[in-house]
C-alpha atoms as a PDB file:
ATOM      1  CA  UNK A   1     -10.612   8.986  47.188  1.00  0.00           C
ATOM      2  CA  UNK A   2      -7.433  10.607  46.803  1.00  0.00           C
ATOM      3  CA  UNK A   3      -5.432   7.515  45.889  1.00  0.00           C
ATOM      4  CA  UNK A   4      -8.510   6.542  43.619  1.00  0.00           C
ATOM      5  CA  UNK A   5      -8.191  10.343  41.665  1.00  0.00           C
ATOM      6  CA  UNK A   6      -4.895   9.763  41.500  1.00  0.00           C
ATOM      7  CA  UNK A   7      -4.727   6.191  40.087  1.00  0.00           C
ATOM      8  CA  UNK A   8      -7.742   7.695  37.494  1.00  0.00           C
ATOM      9  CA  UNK A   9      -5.212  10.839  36.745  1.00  0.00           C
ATOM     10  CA  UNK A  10      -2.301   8.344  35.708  1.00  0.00           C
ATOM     11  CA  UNK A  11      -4.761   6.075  33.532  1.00  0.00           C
ATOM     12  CA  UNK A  12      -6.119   9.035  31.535  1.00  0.00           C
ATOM     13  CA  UNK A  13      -2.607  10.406  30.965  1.00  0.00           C
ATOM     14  CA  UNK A  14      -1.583   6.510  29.711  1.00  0.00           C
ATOM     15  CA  UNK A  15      -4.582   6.859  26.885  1.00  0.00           C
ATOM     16  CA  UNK A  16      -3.694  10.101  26.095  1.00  0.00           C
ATOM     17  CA  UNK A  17       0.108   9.726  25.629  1.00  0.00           C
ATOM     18  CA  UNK A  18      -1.303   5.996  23.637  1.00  0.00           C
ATOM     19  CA  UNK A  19      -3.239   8.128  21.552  1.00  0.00           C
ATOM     20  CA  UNK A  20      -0.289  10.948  20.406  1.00  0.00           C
ATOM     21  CA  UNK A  21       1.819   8.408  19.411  1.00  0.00           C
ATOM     22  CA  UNK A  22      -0.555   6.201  17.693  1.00  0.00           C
ATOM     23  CA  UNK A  23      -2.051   9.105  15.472  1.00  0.00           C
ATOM     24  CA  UNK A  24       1.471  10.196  15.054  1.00  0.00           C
ATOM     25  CA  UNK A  25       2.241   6.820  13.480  1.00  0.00           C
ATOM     26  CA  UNK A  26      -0.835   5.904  11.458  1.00  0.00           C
ATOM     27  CA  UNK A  27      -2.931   9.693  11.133  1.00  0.00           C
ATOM     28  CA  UNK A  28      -6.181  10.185  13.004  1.00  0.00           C
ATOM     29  CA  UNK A  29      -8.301   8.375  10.069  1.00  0.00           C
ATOM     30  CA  UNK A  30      -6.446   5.248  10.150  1.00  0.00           C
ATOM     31  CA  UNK A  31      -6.440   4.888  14.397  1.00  0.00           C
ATOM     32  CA  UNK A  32      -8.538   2.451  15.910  1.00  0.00           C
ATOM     33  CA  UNK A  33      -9.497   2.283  19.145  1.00  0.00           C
ATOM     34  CA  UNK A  34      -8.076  -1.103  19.133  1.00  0.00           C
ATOM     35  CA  UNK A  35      -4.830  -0.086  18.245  1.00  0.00           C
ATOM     36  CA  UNK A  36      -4.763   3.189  21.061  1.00  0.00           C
ATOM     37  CA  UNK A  37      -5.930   0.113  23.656  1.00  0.00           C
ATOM     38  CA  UNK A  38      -3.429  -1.958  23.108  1.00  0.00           C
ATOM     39  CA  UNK A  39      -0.649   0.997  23.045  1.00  0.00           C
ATOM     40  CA  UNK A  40      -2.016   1.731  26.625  1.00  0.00           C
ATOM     41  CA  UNK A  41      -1.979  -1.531  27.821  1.00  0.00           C
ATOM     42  CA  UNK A  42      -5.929  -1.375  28.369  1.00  0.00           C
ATOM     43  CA  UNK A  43      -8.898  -2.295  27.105  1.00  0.00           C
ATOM     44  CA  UNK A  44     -11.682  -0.729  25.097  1.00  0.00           C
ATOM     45  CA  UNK A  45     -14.053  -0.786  27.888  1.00  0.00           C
ATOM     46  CA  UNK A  46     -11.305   0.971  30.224  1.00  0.00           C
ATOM     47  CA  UNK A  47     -10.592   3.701  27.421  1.00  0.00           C
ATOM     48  CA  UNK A  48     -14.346   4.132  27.069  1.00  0.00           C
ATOM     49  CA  UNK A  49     -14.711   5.156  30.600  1.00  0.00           C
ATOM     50  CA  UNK A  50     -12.532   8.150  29.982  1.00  0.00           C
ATOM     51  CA  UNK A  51     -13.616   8.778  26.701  1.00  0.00           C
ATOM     52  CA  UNK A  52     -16.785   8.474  24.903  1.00  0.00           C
ATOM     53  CA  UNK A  53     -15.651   8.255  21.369  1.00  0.00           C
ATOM     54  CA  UNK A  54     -12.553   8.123  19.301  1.00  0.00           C
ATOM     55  CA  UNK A  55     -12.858  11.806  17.951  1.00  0.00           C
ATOM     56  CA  UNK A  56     -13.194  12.916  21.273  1.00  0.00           C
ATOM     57  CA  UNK A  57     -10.458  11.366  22.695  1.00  0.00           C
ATOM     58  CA  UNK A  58      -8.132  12.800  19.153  1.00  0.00           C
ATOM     59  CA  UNK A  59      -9.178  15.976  20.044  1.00  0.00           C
ATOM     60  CA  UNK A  60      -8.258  15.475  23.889  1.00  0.00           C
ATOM     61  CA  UNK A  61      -5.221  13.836  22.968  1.00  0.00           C
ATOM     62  CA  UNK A  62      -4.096  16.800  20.407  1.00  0.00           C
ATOM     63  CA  UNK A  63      -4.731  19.253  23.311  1.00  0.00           C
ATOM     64  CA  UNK A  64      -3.321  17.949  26.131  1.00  0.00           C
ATOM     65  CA  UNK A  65      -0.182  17.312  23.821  1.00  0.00           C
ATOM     66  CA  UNK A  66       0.922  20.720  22.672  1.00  0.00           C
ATOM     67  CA  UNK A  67      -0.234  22.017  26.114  1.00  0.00           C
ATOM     68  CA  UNK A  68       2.592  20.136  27.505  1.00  0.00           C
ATOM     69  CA  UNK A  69       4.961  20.972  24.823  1.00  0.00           C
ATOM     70  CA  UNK A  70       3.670  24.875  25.074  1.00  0.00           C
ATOM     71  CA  UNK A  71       5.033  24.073  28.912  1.00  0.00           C
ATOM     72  CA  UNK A  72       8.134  22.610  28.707  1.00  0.00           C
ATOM     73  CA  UNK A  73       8.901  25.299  25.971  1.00  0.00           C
ATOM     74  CA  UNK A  74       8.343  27.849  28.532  1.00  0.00           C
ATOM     75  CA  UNK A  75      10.317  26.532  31.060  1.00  0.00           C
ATOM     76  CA  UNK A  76      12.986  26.480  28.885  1.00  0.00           C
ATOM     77  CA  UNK A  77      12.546  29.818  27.299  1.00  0.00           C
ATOM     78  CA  UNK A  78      12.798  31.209  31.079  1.00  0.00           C
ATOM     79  CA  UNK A  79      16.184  29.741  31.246  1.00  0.00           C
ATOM     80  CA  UNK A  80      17.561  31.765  28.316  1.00  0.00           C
ATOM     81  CA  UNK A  81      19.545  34.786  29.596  1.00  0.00           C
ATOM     82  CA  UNK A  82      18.401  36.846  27.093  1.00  0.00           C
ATOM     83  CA  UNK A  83      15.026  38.202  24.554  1.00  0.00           C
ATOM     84  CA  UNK A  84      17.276  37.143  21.555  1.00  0.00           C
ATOM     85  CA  UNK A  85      18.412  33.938  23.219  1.00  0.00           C
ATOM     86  CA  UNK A  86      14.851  32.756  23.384  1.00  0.00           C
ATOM     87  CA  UNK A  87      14.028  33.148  19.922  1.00  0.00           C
ATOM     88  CA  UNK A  88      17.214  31.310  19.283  1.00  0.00           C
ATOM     89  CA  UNK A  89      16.003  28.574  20.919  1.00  0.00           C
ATOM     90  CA  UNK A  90      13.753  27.544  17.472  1.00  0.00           C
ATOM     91  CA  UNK A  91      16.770  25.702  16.700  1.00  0.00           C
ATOM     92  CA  UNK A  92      15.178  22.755  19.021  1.00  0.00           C
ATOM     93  CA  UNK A  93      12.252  22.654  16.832  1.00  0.00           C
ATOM     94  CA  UNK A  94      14.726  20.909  14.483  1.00  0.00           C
ATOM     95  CA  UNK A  95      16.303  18.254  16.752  1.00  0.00           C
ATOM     96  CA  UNK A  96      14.457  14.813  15.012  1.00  0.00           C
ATOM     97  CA  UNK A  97      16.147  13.456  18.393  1.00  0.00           C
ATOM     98  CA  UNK A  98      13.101  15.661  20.415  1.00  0.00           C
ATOM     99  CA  UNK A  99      10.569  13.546  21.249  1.00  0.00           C
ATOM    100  CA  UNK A 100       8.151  16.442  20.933  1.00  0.00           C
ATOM    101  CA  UNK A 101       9.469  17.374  17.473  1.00  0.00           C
ATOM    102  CA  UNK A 102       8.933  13.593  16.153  1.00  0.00           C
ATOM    103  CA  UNK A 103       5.079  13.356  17.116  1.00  0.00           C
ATOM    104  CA  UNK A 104       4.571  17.115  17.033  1.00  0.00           C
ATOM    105  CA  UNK A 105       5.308  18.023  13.401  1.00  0.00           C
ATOM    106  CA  UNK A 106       2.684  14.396  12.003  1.00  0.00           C
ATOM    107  CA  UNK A 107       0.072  15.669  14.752  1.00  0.00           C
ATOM    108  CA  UNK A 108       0.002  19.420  13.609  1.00  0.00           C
ATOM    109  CA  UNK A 109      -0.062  18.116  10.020  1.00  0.00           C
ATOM    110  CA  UNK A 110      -2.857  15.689  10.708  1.00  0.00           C
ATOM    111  CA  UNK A 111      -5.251  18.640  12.892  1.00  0.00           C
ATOM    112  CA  UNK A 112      -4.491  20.935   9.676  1.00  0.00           C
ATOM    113  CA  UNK A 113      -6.271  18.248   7.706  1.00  0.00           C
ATOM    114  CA  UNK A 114      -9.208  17.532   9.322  1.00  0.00           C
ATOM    115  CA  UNK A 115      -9.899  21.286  10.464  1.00  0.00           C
ATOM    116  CA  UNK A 116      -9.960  21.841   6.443  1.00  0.00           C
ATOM    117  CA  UNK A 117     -12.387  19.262   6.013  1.00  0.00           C
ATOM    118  CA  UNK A 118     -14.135  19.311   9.528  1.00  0.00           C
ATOM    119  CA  UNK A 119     -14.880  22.720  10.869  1.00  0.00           C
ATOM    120  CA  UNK A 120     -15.228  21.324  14.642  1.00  0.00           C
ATOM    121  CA  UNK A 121     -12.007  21.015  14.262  1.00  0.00           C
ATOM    122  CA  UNK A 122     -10.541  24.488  13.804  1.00  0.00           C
ATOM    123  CA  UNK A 123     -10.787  25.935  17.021  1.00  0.00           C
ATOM    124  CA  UNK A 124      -8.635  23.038  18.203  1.00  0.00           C
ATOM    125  CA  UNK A 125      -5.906  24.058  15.557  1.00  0.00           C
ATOM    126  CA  UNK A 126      -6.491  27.680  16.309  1.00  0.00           C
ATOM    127  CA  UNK A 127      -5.722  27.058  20.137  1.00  0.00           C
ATOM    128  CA  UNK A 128      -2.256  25.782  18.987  1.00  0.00           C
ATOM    129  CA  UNK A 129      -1.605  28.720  17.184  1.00  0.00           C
ATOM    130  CA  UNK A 130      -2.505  30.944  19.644  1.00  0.00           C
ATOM    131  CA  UNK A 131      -0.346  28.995  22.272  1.00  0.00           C
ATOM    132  CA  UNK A 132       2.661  29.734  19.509  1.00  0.00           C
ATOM    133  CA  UNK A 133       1.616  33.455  19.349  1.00  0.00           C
ATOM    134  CA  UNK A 134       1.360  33.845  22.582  1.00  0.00           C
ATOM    135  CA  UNK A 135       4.691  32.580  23.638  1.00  0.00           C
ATOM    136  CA  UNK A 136       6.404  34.490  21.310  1.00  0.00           C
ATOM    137  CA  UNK A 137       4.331  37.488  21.731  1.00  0.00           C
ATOM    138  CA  UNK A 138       5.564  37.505  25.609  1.00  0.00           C
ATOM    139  CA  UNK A 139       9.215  37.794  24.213  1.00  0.00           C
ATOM    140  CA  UNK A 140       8.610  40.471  22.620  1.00  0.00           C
ATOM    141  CA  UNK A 141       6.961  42.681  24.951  1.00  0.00           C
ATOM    142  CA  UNK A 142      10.173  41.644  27.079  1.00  0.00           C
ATOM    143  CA  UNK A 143      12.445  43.041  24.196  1.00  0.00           C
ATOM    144  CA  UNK A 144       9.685  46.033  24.135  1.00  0.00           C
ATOM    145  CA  UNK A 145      10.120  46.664  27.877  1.00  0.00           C
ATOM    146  CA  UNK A 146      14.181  46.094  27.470  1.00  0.00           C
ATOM    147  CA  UNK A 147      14.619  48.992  24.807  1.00  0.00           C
ATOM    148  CA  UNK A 148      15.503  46.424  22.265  1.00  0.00           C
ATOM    149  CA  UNK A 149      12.515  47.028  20.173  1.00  0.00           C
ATOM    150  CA  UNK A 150      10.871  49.956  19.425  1.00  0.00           C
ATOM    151  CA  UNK A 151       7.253  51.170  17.593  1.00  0.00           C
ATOM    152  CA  UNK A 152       6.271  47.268  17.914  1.00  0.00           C
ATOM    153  CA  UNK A 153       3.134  46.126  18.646  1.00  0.00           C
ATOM    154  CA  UNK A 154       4.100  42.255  19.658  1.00  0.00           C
ATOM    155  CA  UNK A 155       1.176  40.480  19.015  1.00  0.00           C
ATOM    156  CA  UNK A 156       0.990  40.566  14.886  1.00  0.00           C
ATOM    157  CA  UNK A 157       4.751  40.339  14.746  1.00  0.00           C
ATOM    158  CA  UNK A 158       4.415  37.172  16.855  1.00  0.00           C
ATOM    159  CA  UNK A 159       2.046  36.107  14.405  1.00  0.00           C
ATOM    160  CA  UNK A 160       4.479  36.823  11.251  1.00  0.00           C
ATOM    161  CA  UNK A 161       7.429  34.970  13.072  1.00  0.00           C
ATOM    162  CA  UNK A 162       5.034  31.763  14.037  1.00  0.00           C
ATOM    163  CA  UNK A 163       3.471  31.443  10.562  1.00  0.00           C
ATOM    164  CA  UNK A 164       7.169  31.886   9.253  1.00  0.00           C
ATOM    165  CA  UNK A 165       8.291  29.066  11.448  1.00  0.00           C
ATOM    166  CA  UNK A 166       5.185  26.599  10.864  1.00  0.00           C
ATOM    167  CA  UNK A 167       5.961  26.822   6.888  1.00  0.00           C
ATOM    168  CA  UNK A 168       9.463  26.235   7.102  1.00  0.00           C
ATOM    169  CA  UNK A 169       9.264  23.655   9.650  1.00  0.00           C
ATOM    170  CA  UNK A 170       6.317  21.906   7.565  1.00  0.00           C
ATOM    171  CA  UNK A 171       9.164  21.620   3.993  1.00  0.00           C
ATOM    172  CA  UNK A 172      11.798  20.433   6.723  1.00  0.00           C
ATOM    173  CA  UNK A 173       9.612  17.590   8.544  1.00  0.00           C
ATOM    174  CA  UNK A 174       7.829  16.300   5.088  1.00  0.00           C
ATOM    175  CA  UNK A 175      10.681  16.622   2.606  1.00  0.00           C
ATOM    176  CA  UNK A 176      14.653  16.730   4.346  1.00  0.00           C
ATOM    177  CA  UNK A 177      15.894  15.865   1.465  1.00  0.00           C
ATOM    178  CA  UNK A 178      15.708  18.829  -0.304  1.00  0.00           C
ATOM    179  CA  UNK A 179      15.100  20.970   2.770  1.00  0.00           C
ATOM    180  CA  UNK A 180      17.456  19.804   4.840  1.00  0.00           C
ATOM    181  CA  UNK A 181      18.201  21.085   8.521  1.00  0.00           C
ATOM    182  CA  UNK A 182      20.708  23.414   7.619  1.00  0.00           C
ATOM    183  CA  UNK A 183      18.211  25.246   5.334  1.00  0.00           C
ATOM    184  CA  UNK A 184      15.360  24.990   7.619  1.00  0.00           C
ATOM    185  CA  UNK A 185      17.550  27.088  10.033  1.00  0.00           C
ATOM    186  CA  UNK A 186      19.525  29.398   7.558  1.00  0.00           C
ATOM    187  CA  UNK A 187      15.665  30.256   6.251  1.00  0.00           C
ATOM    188  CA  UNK A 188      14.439  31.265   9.268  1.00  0.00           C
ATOM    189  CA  UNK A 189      17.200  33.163  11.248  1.00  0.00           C
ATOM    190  CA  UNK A 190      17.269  35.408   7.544  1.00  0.00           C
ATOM    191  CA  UNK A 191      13.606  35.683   7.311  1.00  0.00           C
ATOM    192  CA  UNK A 192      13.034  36.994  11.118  1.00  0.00           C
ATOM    193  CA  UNK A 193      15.949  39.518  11.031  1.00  0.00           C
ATOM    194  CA  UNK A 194      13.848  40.691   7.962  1.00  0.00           C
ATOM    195  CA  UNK A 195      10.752  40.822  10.615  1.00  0.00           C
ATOM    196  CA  UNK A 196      12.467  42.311  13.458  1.00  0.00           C
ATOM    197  CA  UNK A 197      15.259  44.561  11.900  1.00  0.00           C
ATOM    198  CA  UNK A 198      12.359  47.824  11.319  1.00  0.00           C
ATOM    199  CA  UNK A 199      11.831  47.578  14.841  1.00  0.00           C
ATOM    200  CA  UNK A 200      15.477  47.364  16.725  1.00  0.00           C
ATOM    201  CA  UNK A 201      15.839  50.430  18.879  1.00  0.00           C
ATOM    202  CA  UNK A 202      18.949  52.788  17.772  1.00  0.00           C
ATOM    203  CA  UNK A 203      22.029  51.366  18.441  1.00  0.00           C
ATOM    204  CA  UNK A 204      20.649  47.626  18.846  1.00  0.00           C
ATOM    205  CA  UNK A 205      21.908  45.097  16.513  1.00  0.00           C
ATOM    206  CA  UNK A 206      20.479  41.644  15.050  1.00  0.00           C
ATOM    207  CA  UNK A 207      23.301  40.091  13.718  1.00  0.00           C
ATOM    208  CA  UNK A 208      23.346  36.796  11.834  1.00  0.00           C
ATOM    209  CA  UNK A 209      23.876  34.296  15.189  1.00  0.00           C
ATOM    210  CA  UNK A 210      22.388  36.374  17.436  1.00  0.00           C
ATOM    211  CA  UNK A 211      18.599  35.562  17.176  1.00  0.00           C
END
């Protein structure tokens, strides 16, 4: 049984990495089941035993991807020696070269459409923003607990910094030309020092570089 769970583990995660990178390429409306089968090197039938429809293997395939990204994130965030280290680390959100920033950016843009047309939708959007919050929220609190920040409360601040970061990102991914890199990261170490700056503890400094 255990080599049979195991064998049934490794299947589901082939359909489900099939299906990021085949709604990356072509958007959720234009994915057929066809094409997600033949990414996986299965059939139909053996998808179908996993997953009951296409829409809920999108929304199972949306999940289980930023849950894994939301992950690795974290393991590298705990690797950073310091608060404003980790929110440096947004710089990797720009690397084209990521494979989580190539299939992330068309698969948050695609879940933005249909939760604005498909309510059923929104609470799977929702859960990725409050995977964002909540990872920068915890960085916070650690500045909080530091002394770094003062009169914070971490959780709405997160929010300002992620929805700062999803807009900016959005104008890099969709149009580099005349948002290139260089901008995407200018924008958004000057528009968090605006965030954070009312809230450094006497004596701290934010510096341009040092987020």
């Amino acid at each position: 049984m255990a080599h049979l769970s195991e064998l049934e583990a490794i299947r589901k995660s082939q359909i489900l990495d099939a299906a990021v990178r085949t709604i990356a390429d072509k958007g959720s409306t234009n994915v057929r089941m066809d094409d997600i089968a033949r990414r996986s090197g299965l059939s139909k039938g053996g998808i179908a035993y996993y997953f009951s429809s296409k829409e809920s293997l999108i929304k199972a395939a949306f999940t289980a991807h930023f849950e894994s990204v939301f992950e690795a994130v974290s393991r590298e965030l705990d690797r950073e020696p310091s608060v404003f280290a980790r929110l440096a680390r947004i710089h990797l959100l720009f690397d084209r070269e990521r494979d989580e920033v190539g299939t992330g950016y068309p698969l948050i843009a695609d879940f933005m459409y249909q939760a604005m047309h498909h309510p059923e939708y929104r609470p799977l959007f929702a859960g990725w923003v409050e995977g964002c919050v909540a990872l920068l929220t915890g960085t916070l609190q650690e500045g909080m607990d530091q002394g770094l920040f003062i009169g914070m409360d971490p959780e709405p601040v997160a929010r300002s910094i992620s929805a700062i970061y999803q807009g900016v990102g959005q104008r890099w991914f969709l149009a580099p030309e005349t948002h290139p890199r260089a901008w995407a990261l200018t924008t958004l170490e000057y528009a968090v020092m605006g965030v954070l700056v009312p809230f450094l503890a006497p004596g701290v400094e934010l510096t341009r570089g040092a987020r």
